[in-house]
N, C-alpha and C. Protein backbone atom coordinates (compact mmCIF):
# COMPACT_ATOMS: atom_id res chain seq x y z
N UNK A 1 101.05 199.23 105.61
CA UNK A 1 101.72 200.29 104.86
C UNK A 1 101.69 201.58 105.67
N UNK A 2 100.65 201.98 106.40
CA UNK A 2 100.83 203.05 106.75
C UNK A 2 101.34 203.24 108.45
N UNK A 3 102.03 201.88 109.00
CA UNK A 3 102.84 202.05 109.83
C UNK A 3 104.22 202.23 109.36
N UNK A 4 104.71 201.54 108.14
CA UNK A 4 105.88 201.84 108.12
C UNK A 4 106.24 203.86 107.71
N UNK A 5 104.48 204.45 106.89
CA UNK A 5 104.58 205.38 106.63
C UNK A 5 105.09 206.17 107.82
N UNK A 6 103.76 205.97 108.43
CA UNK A 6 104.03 206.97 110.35
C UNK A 6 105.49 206.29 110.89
N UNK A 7 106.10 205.67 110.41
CA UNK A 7 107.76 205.37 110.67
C UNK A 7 108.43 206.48 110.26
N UNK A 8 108.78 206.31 108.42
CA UNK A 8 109.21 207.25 107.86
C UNK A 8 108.98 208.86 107.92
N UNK A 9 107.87 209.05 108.24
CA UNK A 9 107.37 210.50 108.68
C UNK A 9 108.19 210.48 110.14
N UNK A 10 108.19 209.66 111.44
CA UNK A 10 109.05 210.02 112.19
C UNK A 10 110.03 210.13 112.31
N UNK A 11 110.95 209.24 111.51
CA UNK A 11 112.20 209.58 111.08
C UNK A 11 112.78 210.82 110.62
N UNK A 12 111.69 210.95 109.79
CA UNK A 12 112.22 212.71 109.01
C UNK A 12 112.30 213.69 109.90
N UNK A 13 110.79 213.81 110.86
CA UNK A 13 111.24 214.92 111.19
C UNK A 13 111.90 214.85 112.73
N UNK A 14 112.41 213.57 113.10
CA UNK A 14 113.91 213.56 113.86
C UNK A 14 115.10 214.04 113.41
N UNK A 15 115.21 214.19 112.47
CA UNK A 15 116.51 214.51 111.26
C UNK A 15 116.17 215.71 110.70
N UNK A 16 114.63 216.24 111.44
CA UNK A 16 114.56 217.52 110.61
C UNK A 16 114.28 217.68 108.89
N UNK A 17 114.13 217.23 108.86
CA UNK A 17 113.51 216.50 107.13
C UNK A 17 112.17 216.55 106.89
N UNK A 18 111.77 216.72 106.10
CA UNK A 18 110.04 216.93 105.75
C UNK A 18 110.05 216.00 104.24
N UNK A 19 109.00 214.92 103.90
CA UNK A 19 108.83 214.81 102.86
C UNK A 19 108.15 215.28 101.52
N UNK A 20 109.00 215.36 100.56
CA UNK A 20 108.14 216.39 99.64
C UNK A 20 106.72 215.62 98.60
N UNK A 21 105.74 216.01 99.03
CA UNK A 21 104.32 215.12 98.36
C UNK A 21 104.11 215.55 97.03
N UNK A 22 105.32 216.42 97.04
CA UNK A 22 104.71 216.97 95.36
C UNK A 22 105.80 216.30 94.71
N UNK A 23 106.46 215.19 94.97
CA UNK A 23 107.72 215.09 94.65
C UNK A 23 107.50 213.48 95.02
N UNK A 24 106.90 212.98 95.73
CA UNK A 24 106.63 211.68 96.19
C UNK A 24 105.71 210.80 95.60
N UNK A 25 105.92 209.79 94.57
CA UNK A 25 104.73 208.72 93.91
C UNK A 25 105.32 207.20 94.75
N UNK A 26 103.88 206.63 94.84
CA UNK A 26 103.45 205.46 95.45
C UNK A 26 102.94 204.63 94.13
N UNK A 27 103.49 203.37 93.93
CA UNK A 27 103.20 202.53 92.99
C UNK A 27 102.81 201.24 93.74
N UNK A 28 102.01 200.47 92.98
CA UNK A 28 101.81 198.95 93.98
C UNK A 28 102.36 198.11 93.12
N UNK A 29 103.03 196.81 93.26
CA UNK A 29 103.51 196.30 92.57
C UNK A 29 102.88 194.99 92.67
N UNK A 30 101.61 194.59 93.13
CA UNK A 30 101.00 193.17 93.71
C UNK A 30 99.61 193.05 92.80
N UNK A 31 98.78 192.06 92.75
CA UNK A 31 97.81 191.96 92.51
C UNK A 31 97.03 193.14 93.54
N UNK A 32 97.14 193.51 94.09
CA UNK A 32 96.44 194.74 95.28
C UNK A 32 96.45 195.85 94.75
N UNK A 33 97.22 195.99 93.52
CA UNK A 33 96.77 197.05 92.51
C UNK A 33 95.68 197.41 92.13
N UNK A 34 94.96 196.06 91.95
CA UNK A 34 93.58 195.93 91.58
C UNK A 34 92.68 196.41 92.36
N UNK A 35 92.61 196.13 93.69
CA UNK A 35 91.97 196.58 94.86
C UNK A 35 91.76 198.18 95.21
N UNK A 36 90.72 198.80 96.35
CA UNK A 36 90.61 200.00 96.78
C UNK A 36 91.44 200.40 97.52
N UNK A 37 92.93 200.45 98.00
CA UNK A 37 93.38 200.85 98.97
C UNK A 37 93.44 202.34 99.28
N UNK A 38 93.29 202.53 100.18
CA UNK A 38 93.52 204.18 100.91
C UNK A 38 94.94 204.77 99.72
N UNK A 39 95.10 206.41 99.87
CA UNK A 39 95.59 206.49 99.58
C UNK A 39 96.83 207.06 101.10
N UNK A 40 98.24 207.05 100.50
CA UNK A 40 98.46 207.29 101.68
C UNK A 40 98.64 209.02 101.77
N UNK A 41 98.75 209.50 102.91
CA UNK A 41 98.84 211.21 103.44
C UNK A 41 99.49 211.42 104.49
N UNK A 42 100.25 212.62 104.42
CA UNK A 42 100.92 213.02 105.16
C UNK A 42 100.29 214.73 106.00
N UNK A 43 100.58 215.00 106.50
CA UNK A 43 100.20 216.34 107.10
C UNK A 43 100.84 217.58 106.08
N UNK A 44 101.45 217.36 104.99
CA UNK A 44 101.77 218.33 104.09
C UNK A 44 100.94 217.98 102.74
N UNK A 45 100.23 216.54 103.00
CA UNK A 45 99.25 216.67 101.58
C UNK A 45 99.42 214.90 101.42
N UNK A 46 98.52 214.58 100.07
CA UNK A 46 98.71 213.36 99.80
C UNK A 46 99.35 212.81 98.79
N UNK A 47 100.12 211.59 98.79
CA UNK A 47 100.88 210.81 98.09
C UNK A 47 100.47 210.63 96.80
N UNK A 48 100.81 211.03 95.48
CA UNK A 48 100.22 210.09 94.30
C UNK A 48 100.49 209.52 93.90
N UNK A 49 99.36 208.45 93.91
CA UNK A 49 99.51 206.90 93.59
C UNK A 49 99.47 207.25 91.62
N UNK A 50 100.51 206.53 91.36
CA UNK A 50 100.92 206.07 89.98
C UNK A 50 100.67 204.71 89.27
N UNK A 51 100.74 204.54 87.90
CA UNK A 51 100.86 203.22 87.79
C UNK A 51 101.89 203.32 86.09
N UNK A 52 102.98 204.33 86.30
CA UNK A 52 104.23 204.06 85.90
C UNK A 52 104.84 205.51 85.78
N UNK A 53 105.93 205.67 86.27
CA UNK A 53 107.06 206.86 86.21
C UNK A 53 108.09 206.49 85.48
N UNK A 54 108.94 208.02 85.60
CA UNK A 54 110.28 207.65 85.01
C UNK A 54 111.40 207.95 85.89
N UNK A 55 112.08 207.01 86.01
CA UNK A 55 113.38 207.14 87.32
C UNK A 55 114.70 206.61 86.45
N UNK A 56 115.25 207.39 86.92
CA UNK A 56 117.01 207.30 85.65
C UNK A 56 117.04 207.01 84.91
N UNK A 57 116.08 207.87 83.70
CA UNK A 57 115.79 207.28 82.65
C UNK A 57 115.17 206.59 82.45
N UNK A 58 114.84 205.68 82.69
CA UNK A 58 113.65 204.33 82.56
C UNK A 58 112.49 204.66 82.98
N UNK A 59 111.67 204.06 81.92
CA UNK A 59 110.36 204.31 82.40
C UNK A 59 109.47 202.67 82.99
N UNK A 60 109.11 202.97 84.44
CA UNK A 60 108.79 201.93 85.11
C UNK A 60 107.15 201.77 85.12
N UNK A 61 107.02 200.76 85.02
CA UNK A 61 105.03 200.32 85.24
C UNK A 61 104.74 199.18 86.14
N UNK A 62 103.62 199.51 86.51
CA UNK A 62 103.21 198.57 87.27
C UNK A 62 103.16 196.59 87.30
N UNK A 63 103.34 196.57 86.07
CA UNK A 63 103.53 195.37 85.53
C UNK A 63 105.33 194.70 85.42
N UNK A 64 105.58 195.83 85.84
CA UNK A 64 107.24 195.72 85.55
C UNK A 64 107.99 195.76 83.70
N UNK A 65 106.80 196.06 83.10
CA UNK A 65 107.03 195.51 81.54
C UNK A 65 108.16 196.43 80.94
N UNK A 66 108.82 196.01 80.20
CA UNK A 66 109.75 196.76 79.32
C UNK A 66 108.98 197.66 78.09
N UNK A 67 107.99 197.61 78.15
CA UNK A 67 106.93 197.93 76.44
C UNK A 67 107.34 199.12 77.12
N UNK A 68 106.29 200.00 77.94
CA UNK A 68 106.35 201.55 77.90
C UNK A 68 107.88 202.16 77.60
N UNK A 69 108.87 201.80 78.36
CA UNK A 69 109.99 201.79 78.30
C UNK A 69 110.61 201.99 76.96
N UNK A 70 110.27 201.11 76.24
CA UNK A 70 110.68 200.97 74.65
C UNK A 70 110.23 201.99 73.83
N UNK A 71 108.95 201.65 74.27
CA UNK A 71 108.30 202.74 73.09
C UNK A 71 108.06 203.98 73.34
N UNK A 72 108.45 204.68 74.54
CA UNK A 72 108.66 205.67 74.52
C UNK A 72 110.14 206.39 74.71
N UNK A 73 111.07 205.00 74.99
CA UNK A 73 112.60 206.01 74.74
C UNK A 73 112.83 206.14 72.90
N UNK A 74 112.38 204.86 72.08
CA UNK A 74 112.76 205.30 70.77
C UNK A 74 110.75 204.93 69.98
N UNK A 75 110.38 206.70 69.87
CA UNK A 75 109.41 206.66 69.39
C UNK A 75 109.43 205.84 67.52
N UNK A 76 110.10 205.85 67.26
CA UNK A 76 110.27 205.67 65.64
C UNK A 76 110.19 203.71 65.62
N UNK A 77 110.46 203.02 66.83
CA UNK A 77 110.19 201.81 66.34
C UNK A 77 109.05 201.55 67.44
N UNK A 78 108.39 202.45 67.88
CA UNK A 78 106.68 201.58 68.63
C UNK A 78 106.31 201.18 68.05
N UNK A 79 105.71 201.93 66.43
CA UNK A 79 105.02 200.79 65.66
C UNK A 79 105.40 199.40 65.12
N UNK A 80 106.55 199.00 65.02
CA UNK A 80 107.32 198.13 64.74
C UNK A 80 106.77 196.99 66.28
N UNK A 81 107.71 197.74 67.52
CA UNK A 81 107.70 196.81 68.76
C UNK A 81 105.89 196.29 69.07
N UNK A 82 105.57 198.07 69.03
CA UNK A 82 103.97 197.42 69.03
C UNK A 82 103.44 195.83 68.37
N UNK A 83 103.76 195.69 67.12
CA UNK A 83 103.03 194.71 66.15
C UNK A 83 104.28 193.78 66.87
N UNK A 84 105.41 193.54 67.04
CA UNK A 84 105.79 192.34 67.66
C UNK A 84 105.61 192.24 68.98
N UNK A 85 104.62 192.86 69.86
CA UNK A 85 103.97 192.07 71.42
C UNK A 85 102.72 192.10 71.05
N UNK A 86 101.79 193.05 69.80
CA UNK A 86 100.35 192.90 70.03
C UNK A 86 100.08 192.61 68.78
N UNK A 87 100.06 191.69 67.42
CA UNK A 87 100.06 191.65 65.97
C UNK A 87 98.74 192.04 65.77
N UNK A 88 97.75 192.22 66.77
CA UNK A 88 96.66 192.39 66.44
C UNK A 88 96.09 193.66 66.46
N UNK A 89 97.11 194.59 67.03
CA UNK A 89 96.80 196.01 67.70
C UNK A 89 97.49 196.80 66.17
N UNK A 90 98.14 196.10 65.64
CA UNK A 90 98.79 197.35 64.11
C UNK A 90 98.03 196.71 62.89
């Protein structure tokens, strides 16, 4: 991972480009989630690692699941969706 990083960092600033770290999240999408990995850094600061954002609207997780997604674009049926993925959680 952090060769393709020191890639992308050279790229940018061939093109004159800087990446923005306050603006930049790192998600893992593998069982290696689980694991300690480094985090990654750049010379303007470090990457934060996430484990779900929201990108065009959608809200994405590490699991890939549609739940967060749901229940937080229409708050009025979580409790509903809730009890049909967890019957035991309502």
């Amino acid at each position: 991972m952090s060769t393709f990083l020191s890639n992308l960092l050279s790229w940018a600033n061939e093109n004159d480009m800087e990446i923005n770290t306050t603006k930049t999240k790192e998600m893992i999408l593998s069982p290696l989630a689980r694991s300690n990995l480094p985090f990654l850094s750049t010379p303007t600061g470090t990457i934060e690692r996430v484990t779900s954002f929201k990108l065009l609207g959608l809200q994405i997780d590490a699991s890939l699941s549609w739940a967060n997604h749901i229940i937080l674009a229409n708050p009025y049926n979580s409790k509903s969706f809730s009890y049909a993925i967890f019957p035991e959680a309502a």
